[in-house]
PDB file of N, CA and C in Angstrom:
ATOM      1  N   UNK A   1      63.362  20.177 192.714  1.00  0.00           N
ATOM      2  CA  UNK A   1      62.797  19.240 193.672  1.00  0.00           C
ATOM      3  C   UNK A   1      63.019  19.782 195.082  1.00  0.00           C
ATOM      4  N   UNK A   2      62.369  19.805 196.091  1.00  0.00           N
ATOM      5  CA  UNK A   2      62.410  19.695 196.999  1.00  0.00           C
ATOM      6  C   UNK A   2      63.270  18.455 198.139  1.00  0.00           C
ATOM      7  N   UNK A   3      63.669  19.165 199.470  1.00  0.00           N
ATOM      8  CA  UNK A   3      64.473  18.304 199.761  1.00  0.00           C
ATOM      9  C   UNK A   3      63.854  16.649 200.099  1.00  0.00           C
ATOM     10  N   UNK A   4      62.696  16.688 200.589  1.00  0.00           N
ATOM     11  CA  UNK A   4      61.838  15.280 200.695  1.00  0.00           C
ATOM     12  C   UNK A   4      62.096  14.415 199.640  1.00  0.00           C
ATOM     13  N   UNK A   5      61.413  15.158 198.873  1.00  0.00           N
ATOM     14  CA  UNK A   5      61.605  14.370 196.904  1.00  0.00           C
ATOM     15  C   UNK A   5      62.737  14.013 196.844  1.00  0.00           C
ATOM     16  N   UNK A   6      63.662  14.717 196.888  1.00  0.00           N
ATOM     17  CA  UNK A   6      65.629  14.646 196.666  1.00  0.00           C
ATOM     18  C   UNK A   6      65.852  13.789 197.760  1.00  0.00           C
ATOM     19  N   UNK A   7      65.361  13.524 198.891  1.00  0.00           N
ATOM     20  CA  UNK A   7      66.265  12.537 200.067  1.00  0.00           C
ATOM     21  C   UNK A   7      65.615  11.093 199.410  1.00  0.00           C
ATOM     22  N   UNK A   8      63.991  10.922 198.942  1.00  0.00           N
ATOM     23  CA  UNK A   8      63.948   9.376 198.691  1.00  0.00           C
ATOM     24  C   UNK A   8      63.856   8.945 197.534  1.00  0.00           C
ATOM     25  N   UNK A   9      64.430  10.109 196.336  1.00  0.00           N
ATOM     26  CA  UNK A   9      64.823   9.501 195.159  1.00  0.00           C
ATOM     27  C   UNK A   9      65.848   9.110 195.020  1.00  0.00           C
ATOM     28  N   UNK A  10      66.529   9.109 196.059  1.00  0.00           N
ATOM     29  CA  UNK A  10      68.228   8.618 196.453  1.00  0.00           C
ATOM     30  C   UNK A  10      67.982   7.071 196.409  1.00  0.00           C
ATOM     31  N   UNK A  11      66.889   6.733 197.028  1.00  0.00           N
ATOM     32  CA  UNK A  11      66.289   5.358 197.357  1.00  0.00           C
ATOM     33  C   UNK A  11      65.845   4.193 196.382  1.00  0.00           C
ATOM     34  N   UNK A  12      65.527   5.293 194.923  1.00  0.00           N
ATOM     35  CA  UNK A  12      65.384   4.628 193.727  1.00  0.00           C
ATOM     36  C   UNK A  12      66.704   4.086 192.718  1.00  0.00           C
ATOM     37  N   UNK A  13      67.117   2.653 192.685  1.00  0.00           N
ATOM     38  CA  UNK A  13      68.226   2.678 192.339  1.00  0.00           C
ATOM     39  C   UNK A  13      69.297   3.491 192.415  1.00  0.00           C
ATOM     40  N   UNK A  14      70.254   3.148 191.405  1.00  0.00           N
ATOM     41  CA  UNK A  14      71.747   3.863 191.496  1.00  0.00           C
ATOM     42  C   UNK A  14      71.510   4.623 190.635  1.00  0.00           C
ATOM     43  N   UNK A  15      70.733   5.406 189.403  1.00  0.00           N
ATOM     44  CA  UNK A  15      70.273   5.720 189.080  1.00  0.00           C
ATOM     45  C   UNK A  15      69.408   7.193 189.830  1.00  0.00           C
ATOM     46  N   UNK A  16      68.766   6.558 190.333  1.00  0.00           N
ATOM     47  CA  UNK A  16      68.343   7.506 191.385  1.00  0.00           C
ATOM     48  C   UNK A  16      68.929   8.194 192.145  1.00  0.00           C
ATOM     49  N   UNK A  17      69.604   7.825 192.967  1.00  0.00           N
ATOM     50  CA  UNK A  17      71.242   8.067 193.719  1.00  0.00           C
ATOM     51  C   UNK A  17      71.971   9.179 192.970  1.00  0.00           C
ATOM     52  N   UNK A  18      72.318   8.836 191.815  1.00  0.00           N
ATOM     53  CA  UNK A  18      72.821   9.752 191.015  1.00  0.00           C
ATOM     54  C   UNK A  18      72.184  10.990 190.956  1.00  0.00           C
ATOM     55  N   UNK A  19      70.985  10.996 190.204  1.00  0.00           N
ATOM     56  CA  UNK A  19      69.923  12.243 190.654  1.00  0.00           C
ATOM     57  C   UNK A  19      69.656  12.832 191.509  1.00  0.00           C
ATOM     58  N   UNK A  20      69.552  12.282 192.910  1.00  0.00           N
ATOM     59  CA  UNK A  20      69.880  12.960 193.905  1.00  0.00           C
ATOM     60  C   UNK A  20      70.857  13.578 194.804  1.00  0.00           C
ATOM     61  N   UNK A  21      72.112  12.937 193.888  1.00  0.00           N
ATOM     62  CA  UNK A  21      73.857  13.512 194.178  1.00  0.00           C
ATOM     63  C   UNK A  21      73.523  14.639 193.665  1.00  0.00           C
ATOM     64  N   UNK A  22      73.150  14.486 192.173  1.00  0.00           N
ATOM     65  CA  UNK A  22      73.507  15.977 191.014  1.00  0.00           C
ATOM     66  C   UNK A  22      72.803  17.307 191.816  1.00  0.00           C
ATOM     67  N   UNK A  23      71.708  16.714 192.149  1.00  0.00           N
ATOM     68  CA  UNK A  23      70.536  17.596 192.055  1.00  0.00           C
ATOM     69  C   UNK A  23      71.027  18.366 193.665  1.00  0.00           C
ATOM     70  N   UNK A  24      71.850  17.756 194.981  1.00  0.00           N
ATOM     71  CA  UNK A  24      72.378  18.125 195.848  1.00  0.00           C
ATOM     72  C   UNK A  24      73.345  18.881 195.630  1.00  0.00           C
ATOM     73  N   UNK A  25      74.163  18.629 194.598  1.00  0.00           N
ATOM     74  CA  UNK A  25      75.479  19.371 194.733  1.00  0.00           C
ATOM     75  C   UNK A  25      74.942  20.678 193.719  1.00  0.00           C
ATOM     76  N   UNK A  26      74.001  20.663 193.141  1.00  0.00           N
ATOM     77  CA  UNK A  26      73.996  21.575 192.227  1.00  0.00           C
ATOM     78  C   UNK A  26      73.067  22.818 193.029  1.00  0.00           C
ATOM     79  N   UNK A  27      72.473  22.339 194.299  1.00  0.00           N
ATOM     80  CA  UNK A  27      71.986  23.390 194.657  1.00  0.00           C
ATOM     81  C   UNK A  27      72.247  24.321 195.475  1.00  0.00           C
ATOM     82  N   UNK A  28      71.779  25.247 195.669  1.00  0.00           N
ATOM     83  CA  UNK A  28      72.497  26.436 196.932  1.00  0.00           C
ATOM     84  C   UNK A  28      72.495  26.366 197.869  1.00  0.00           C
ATOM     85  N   UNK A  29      71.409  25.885 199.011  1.00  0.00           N
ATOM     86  CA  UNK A  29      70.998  25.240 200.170  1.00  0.00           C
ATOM     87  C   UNK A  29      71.603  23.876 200.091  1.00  0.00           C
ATOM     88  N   UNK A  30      72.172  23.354 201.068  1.00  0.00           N
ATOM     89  CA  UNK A  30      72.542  22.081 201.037  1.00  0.00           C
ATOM     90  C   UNK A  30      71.670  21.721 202.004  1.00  0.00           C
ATOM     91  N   UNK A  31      71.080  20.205 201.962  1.00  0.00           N
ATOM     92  CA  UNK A  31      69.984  20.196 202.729  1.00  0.00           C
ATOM     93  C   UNK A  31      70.666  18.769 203.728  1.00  0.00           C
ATOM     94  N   UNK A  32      71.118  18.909 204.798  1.00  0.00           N
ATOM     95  CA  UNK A  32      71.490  17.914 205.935  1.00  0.00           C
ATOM     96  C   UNK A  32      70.761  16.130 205.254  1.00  0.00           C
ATOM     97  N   UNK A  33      69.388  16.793 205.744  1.00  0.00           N
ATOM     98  CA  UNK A  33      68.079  15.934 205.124  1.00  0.00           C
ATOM     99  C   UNK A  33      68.828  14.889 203.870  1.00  0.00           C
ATOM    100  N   UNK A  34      69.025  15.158 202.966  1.00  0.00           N
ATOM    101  CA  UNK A  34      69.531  14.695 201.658  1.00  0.00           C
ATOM    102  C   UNK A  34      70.677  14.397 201.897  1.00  0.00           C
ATOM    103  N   UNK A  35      71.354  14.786 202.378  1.00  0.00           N
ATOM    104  CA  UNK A  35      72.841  14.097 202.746  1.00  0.00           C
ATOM    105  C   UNK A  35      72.670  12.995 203.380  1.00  0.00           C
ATOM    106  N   UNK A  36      71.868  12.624 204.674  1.00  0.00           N
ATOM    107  CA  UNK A  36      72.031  11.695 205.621  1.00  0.00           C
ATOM    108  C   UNK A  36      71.527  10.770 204.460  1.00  0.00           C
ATOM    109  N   UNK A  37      70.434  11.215 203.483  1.00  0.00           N
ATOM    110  CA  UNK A  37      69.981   9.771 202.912  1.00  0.00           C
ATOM    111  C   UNK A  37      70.438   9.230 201.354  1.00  0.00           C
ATOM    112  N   UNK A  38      71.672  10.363 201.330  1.00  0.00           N
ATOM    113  CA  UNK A  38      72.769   9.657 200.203  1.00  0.00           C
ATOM    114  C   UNK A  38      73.375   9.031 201.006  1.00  0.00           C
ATOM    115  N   UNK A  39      74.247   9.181 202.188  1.00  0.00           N
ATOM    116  CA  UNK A  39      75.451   8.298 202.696  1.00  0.00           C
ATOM    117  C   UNK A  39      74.250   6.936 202.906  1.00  0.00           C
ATOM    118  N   UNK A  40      72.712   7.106 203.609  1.00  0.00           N
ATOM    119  CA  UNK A  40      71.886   5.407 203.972  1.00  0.00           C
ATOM    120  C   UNK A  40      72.300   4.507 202.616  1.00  0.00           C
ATOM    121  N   UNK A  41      71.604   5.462 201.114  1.00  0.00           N
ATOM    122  CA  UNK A  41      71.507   4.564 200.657  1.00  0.00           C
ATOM    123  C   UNK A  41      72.682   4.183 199.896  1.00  0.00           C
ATOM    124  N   UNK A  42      74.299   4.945 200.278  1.00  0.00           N
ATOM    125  CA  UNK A  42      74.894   4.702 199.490  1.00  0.00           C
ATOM    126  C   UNK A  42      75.742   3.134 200.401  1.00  0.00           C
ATOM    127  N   UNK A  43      75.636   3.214 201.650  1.00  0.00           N
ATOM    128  CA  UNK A  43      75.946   2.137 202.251  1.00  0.00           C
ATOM    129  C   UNK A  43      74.976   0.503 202.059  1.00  0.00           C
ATOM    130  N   UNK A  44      73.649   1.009 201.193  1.00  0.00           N
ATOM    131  CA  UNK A  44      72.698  -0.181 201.708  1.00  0.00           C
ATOM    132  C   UNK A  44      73.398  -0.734 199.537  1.00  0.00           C
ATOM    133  N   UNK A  45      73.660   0.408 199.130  1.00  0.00           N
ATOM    134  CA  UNK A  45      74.099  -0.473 197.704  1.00  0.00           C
ATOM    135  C   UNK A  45      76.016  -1.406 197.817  1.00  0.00           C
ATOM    136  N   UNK A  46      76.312  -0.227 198.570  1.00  0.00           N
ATOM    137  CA  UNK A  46      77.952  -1.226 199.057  1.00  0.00           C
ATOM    138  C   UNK A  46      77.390  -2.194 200.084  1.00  0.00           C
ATOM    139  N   UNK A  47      76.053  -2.329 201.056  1.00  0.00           N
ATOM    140  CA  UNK A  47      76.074  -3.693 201.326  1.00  0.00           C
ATOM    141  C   UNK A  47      75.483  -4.740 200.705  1.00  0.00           C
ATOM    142  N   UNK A  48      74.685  -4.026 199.178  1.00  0.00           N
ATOM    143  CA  UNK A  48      73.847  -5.454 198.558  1.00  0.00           C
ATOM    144  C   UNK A  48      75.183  -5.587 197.823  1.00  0.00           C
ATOM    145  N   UNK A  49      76.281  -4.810 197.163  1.00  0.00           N
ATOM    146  CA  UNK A  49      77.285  -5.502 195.846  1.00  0.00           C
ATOM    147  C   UNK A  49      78.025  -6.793 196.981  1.00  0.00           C
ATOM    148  N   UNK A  50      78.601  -6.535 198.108  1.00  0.00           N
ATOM    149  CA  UNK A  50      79.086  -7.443 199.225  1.00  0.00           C
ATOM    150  C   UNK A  50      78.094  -8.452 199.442  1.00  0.00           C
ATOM    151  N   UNK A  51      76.718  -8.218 199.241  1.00  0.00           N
ATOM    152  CA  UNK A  51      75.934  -9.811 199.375  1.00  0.00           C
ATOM    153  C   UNK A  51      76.300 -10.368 198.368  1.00  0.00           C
ATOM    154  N   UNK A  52      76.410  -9.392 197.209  1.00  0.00           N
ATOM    155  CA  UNK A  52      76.203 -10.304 195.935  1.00  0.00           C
ATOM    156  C   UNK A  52      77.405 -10.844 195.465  1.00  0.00           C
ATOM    157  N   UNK A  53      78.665 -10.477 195.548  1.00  0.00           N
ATOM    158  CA  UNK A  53      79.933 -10.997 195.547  1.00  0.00           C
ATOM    159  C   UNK A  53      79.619 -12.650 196.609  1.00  0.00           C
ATOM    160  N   UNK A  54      79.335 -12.311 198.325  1.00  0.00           N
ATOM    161  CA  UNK A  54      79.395 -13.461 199.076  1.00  0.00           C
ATOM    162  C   UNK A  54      78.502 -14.142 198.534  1.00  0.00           C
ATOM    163  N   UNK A  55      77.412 -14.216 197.826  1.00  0.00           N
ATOM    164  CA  UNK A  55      76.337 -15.412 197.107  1.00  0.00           C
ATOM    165  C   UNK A  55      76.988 -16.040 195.642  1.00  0.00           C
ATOM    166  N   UNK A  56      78.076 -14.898 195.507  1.00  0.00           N
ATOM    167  CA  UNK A  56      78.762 -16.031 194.125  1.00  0.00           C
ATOM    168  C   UNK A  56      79.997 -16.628 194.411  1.00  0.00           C
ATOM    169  N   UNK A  57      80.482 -15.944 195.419  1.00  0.00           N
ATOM    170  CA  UNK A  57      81.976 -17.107 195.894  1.00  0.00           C
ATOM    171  C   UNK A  57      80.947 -18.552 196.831  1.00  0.00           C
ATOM    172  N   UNK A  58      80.032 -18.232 197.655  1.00  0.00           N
ATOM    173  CA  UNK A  58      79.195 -19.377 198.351  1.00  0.00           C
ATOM    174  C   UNK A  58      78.336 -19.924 197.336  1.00  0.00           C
ATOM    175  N   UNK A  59      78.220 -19.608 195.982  1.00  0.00           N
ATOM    176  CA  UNK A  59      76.964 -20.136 195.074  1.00  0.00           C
ATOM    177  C   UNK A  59      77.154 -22.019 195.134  1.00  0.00           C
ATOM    178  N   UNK A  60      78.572 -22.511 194.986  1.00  0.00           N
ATOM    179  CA  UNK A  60      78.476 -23.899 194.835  1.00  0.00           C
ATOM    180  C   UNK A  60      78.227 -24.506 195.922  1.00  0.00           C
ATOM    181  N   UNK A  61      78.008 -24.438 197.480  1.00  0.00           N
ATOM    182  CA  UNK A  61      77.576 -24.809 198.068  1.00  0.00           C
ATOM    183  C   UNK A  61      76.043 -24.520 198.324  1.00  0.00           C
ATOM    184  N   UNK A  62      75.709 -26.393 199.017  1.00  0.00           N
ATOM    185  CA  UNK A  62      74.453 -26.782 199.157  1.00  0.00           C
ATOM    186  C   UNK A  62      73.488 -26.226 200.051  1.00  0.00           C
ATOM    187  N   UNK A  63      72.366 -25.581 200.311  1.00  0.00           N
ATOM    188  CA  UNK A  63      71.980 -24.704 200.719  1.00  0.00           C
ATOM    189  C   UNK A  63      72.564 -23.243 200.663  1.00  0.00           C
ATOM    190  N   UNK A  64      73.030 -22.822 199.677  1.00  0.00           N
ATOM    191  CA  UNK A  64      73.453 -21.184 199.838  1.00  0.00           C
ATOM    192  C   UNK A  64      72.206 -20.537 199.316  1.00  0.00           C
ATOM    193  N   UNK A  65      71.093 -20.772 198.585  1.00  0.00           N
ATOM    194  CA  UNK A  65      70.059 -19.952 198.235  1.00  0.00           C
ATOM    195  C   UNK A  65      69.622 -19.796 199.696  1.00  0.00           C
ATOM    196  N   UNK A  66      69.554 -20.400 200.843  1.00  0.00           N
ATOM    197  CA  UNK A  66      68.570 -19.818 201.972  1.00  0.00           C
ATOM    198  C   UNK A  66      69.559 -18.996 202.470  1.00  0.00           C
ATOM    199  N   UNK A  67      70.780 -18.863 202.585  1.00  0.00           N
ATOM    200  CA  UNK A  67      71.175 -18.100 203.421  1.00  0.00           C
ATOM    201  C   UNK A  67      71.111 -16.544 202.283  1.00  0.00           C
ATOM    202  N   UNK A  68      71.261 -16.699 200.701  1.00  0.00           N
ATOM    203  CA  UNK A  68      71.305 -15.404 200.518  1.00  0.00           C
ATOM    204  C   UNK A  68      69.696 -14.812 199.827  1.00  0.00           C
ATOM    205  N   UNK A  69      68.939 -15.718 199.992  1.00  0.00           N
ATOM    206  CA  UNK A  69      67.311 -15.117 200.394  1.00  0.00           C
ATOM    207  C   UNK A  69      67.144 -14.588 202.064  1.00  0.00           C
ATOM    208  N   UNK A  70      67.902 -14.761 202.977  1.00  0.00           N
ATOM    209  CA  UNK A  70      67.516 -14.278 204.077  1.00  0.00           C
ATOM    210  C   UNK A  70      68.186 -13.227 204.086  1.00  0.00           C
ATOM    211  N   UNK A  71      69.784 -12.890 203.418  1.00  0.00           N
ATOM    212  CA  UNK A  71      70.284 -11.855 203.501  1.00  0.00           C
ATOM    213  C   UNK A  71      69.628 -10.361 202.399  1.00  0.00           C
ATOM    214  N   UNK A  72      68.650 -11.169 201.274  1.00  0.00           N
ATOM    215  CA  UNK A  72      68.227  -9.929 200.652  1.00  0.00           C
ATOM    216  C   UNK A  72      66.750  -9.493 201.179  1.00  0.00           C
ATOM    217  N   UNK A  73      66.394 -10.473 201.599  1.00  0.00           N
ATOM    218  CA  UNK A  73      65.026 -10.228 202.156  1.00  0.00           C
ATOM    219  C   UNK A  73      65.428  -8.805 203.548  1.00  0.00           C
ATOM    220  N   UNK A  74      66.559  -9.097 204.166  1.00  0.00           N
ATOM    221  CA  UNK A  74      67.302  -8.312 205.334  1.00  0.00           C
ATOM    222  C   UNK A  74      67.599  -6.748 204.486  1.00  0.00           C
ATOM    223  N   UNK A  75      68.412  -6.974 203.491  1.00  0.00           N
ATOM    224  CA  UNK A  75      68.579  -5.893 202.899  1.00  0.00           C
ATOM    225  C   UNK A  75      67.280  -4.823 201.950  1.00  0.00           C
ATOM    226  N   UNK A  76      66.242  -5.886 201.543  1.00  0.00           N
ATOM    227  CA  UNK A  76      65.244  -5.386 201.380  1.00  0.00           C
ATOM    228  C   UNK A  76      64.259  -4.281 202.574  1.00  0.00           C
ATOM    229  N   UNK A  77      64.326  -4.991 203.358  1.00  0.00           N
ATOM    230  CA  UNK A  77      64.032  -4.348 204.510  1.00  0.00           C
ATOM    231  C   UNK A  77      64.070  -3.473 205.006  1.00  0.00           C
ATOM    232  N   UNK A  78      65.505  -3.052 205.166  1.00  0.00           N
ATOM    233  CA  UNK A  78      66.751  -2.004 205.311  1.00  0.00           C
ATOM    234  C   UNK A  78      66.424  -0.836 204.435  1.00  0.00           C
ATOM    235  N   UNK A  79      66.073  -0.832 203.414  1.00  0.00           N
ATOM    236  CA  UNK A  79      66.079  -0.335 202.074  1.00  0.00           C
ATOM    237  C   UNK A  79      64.456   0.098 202.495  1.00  0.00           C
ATOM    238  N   UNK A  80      63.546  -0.223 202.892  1.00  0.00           N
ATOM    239  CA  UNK A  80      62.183  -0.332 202.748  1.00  0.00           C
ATOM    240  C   UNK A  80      62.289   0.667 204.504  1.00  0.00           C
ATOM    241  N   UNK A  81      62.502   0.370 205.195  1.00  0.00           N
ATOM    242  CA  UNK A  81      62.866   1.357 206.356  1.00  0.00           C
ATOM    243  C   UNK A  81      63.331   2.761 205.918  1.00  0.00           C
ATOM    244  N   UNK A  82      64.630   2.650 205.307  1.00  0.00           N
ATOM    245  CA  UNK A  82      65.468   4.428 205.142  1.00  0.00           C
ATOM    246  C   UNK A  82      64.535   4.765 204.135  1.00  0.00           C
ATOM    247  N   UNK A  83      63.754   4.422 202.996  1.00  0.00           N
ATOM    248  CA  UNK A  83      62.739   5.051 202.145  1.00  0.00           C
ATOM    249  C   UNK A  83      61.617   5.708 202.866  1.00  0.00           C
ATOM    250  N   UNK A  84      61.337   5.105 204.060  1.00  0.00           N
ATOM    251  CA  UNK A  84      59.958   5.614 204.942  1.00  0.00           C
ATOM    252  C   UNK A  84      60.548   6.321 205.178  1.00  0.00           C
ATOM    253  N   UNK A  85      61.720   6.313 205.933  1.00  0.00           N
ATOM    254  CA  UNK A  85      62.751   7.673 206.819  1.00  0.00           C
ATOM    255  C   UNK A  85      62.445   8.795 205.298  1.00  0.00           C
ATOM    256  N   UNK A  86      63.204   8.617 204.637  1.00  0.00           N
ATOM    257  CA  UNK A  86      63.333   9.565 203.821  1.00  0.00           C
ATOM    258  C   UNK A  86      61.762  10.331 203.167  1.00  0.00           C
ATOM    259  N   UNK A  87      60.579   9.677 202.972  1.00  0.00           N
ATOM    260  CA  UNK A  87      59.564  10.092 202.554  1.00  0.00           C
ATOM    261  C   UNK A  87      58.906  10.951 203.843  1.00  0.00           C
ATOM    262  N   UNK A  88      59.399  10.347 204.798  1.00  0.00           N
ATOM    263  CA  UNK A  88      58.665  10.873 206.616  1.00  0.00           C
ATOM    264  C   UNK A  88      59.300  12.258 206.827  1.00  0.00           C
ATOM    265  N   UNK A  89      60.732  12.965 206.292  1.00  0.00           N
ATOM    266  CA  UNK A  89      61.239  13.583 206.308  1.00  0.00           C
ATOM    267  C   UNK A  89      62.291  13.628 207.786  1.00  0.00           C
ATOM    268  N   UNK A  90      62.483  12.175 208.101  1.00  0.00           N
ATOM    269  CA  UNK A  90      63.109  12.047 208.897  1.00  0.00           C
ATOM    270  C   UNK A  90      64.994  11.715 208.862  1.00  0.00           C
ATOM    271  N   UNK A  91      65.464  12.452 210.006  1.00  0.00           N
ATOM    272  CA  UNK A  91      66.772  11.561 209.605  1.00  0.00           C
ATOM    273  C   UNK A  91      67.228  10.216 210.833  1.00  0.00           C
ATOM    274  N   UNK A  92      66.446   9.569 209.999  1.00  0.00           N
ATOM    275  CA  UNK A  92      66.367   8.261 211.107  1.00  0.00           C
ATOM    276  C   UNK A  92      67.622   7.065 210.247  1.00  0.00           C
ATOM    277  N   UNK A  93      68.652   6.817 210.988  1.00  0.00           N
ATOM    278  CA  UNK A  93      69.326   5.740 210.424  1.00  0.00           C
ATOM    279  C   UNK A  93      68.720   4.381 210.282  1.00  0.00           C
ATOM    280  N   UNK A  94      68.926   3.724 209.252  1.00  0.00           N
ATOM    281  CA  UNK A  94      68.754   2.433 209.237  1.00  0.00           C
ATOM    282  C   UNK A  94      68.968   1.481 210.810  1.00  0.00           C
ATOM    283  N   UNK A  95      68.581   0.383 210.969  1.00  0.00           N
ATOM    284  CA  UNK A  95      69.012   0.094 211.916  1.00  0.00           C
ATOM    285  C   UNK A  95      70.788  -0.556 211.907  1.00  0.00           C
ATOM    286  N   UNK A  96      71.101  -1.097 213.218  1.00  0.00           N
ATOM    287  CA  UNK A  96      72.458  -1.234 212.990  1.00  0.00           C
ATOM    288  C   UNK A  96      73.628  -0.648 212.368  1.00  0.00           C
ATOM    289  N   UNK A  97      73.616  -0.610 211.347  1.00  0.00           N
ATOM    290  CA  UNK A  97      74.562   0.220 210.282  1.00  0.00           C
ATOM    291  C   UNK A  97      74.409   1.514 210.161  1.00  0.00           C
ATOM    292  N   UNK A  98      73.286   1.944 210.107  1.00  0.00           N
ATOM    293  CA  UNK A  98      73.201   3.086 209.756  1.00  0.00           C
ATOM    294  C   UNK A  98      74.291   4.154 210.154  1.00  0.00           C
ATOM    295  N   UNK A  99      74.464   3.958 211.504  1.00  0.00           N
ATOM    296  CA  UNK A  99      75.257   5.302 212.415  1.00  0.00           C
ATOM    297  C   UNK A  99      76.524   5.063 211.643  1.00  0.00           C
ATOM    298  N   UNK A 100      77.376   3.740 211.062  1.00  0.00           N
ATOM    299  CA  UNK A 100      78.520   3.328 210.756  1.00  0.00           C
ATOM    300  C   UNK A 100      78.723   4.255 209.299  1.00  0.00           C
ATOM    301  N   UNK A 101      77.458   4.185 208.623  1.00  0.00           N
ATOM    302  CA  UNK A 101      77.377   4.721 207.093  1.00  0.00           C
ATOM    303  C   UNK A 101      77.440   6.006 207.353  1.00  0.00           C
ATOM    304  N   UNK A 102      76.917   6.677 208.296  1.00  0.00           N
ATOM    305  CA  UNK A 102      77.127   8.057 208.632  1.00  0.00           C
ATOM    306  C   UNK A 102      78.404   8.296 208.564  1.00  0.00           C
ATOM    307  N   UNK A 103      79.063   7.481 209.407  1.00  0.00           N
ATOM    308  CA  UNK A 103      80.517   8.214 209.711  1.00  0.00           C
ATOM    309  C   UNK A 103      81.339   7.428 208.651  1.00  0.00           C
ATOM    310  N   UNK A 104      81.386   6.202 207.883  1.00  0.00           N
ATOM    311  CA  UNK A 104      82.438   5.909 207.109  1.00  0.00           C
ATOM    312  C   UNK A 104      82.408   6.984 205.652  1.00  0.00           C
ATOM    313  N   UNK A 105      81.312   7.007 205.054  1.00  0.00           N
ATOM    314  CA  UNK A 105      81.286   7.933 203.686  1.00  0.00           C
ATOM    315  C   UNK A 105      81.005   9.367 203.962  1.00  0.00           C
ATOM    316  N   UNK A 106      81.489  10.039 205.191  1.00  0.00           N
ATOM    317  CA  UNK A 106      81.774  11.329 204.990  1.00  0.00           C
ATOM    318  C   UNK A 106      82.068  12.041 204.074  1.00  0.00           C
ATOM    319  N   UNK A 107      82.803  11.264 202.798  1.00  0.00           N
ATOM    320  CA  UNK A 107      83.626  11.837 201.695  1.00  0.00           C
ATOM    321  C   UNK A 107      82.256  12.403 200.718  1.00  0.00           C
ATOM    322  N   UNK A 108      80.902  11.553 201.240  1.00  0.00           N
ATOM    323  CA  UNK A 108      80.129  12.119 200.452  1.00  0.00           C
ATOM    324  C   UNK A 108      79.643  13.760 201.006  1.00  0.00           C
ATOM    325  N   UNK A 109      79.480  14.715 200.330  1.00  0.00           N
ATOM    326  CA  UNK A 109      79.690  16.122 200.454  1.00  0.00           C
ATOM    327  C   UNK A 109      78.642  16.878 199.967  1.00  0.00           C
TER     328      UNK A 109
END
């Protein structure tokens, strides 16, 4: 695959993610490109498991479906942005977070 292909199949599930870890580490060129958009999407899945934990400790309260339809519709979004980045061949961070995901999962390599 090429690095385009490899940065927004990162974007396709965790699953995907995976495939585009293997397929990074296994190659000779390391491609910047593909890195920036493992750490996007590896921050946009540690921020949907954190929605989804806060929508089941908030599930028994009254109105919690609007607040965690606005938070996936947000994360949808997010997710629907770094995929354009990644298909555009850009390394454009998500908004807000993005720069944070850069620098917290460095460990990714």
């Amino acid at each position: 695959m090429d690095t385009r292909t490899t940065a927004w199949v990162a974007y396709l599930t965790l699953i995907g993610w995976i495939i585009a870890l293997v397929q990074y580490s296994n190659s000779s060129e390391k491609s910047a490109l593909v890195l920036f958009h493992l750490r996007q999407m590896f921050g946009l899945m540690v921020l949907y498991a954190g929605v989804w934990v806060l929508m089941a400790v908030l599930s028994y309260m009254p109105g919690s479906w609007a607040l965690g339809w606005v938070l996936y519709v947000a994360l949808f979004i997010l997710w629907l942005l770094g995929i354009l980045g990644a298909v555009n061949g850009e390394e454009k961070p998500i908004p807000i977070l993005g720069p944070m995901f850069q620098q917290w999962f460095q460990f990714i390599k």
